[in-house]
N, C-alpha and C. Protein backbone atom coordinates (compact mmCIF):
# COMPACT_ATOMS: atom_id res chain seq x y z
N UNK A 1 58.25 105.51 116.39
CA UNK A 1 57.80 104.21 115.98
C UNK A 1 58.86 103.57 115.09
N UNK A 2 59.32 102.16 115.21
CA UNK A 2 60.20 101.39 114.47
C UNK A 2 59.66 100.99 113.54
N UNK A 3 60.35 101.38 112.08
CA UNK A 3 59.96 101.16 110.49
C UNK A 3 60.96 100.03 110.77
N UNK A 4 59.75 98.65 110.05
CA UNK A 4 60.61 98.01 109.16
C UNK A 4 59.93 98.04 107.50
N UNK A 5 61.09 97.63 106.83
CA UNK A 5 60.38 97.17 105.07
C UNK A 5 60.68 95.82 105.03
N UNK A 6 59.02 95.62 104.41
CA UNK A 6 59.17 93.99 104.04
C UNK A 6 58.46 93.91 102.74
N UNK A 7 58.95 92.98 101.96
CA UNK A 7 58.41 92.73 100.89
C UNK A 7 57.37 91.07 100.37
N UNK A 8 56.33 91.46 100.13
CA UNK A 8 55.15 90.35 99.69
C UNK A 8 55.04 89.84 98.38
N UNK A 9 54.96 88.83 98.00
CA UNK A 9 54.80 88.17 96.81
C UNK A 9 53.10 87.68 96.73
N UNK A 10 52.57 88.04 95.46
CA UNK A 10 51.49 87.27 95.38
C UNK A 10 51.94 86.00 94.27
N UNK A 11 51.68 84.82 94.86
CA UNK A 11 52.17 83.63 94.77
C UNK A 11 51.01 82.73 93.50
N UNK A 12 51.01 82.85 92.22
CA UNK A 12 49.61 82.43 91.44
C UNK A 12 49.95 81.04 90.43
N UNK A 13 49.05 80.22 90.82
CA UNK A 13 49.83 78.84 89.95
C UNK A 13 48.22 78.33 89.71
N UNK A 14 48.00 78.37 88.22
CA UNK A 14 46.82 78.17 87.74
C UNK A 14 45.69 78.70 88.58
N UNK A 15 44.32 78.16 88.87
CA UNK A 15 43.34 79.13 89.47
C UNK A 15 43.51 79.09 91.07
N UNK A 16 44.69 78.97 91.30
CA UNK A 16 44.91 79.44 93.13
C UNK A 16 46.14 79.98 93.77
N UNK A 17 45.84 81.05 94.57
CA UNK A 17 46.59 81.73 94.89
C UNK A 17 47.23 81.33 96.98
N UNK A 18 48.58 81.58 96.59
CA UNK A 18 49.42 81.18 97.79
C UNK A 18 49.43 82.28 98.83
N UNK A 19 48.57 81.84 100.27
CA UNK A 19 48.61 82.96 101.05
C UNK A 19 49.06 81.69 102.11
N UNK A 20 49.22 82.40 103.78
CA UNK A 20 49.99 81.44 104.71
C UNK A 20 48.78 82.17 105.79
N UNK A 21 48.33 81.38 106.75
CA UNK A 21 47.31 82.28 107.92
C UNK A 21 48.72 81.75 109.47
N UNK A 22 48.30 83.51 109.49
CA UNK A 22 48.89 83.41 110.91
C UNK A 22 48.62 82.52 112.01
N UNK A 23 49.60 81.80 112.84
CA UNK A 23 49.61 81.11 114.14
C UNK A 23 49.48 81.74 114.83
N UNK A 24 50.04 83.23 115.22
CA UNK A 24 50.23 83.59 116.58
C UNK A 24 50.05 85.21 116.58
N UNK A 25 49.98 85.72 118.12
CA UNK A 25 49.98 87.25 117.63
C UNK A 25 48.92 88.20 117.64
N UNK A 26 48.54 89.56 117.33
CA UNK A 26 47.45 89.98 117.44
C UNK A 26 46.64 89.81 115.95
N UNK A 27 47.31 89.22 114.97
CA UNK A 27 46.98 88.61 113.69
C UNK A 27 46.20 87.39 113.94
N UNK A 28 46.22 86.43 114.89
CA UNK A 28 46.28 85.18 114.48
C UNK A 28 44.93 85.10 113.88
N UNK A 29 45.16 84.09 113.16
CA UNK A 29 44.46 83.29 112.01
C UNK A 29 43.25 84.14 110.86
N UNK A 30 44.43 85.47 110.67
CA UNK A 30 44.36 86.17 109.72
C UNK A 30 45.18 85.77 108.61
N UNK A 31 44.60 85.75 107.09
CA UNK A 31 45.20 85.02 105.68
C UNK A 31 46.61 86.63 105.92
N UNK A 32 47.84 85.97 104.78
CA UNK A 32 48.56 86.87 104.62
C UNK A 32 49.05 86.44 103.09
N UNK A 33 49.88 87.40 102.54
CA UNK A 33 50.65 86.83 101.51
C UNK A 33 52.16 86.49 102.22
N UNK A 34 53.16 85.83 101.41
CA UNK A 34 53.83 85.28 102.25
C UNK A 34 55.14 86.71 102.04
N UNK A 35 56.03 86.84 103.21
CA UNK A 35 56.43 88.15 102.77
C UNK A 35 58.03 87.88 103.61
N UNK A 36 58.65 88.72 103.73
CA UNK A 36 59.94 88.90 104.40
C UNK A 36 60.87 90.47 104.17
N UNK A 37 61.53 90.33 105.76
CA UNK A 37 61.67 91.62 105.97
C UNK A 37 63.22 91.76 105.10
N UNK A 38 63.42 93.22 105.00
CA UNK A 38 64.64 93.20 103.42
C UNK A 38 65.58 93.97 104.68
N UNK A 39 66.99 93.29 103.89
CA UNK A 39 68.06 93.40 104.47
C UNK A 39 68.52 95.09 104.50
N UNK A 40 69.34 95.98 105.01
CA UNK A 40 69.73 96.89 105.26
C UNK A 40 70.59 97.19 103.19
N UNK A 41 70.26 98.23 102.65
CA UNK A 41 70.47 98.12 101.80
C UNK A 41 70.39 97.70 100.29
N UNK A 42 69.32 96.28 100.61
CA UNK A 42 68.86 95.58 99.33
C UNK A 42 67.66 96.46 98.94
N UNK A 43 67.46 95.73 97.50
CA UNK A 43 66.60 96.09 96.99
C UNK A 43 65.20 95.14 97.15
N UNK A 44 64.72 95.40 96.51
CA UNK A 44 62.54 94.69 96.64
C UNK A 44 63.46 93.40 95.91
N UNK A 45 63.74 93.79 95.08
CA UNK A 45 64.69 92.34 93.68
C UNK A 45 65.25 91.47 94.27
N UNK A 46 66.38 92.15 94.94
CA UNK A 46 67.27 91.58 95.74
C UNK A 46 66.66 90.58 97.01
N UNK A 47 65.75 91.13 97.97
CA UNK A 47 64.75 90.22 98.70
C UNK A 47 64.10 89.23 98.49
N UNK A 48 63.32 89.71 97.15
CA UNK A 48 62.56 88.53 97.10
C UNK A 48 63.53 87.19 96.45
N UNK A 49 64.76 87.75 96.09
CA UNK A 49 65.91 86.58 94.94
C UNK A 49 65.91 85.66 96.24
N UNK A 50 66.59 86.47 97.31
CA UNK A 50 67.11 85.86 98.53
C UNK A 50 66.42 85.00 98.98
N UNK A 51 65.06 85.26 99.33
CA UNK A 51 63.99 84.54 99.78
C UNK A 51 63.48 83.25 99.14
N UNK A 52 63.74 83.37 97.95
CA UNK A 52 63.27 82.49 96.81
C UNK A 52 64.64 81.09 97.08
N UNK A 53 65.50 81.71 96.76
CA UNK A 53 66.95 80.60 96.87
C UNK A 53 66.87 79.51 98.32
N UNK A 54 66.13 80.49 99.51
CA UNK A 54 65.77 79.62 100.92
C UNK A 54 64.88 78.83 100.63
N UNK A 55 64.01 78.80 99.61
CA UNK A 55 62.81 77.95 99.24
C UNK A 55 62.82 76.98 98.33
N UNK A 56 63.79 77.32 97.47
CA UNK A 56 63.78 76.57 96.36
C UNK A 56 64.78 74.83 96.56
């Protein structure tokens, strides 16, 4: 079986919390937190920095 690692943020800004519901898939329109898969080598830190800089 193919491991990947991905890392999730719980996303909290006063009384509500940031989740994304799936479009597609055997998920769909299941809530998620929003997450992304980590590069060969990085760290959890390092991922979520990365991820954050695409957003910001």
């Amino acid at each position: 079986m193919k491991k990947i690692e991905v890392v999730a943020a719980v996303i909290r800004g006063y009384d509500k919390i940031f989740a994304t519901q799936r479009g597609f898939g055997v998920w769909k329109d299941y809530w998620e937190f929003p997450g992304v898969k980590m590069e060969p080598g990085e760290t959890t830190e390092e991922t979520l920095r990365r991820e954050k800089r695409k957003t910001a």
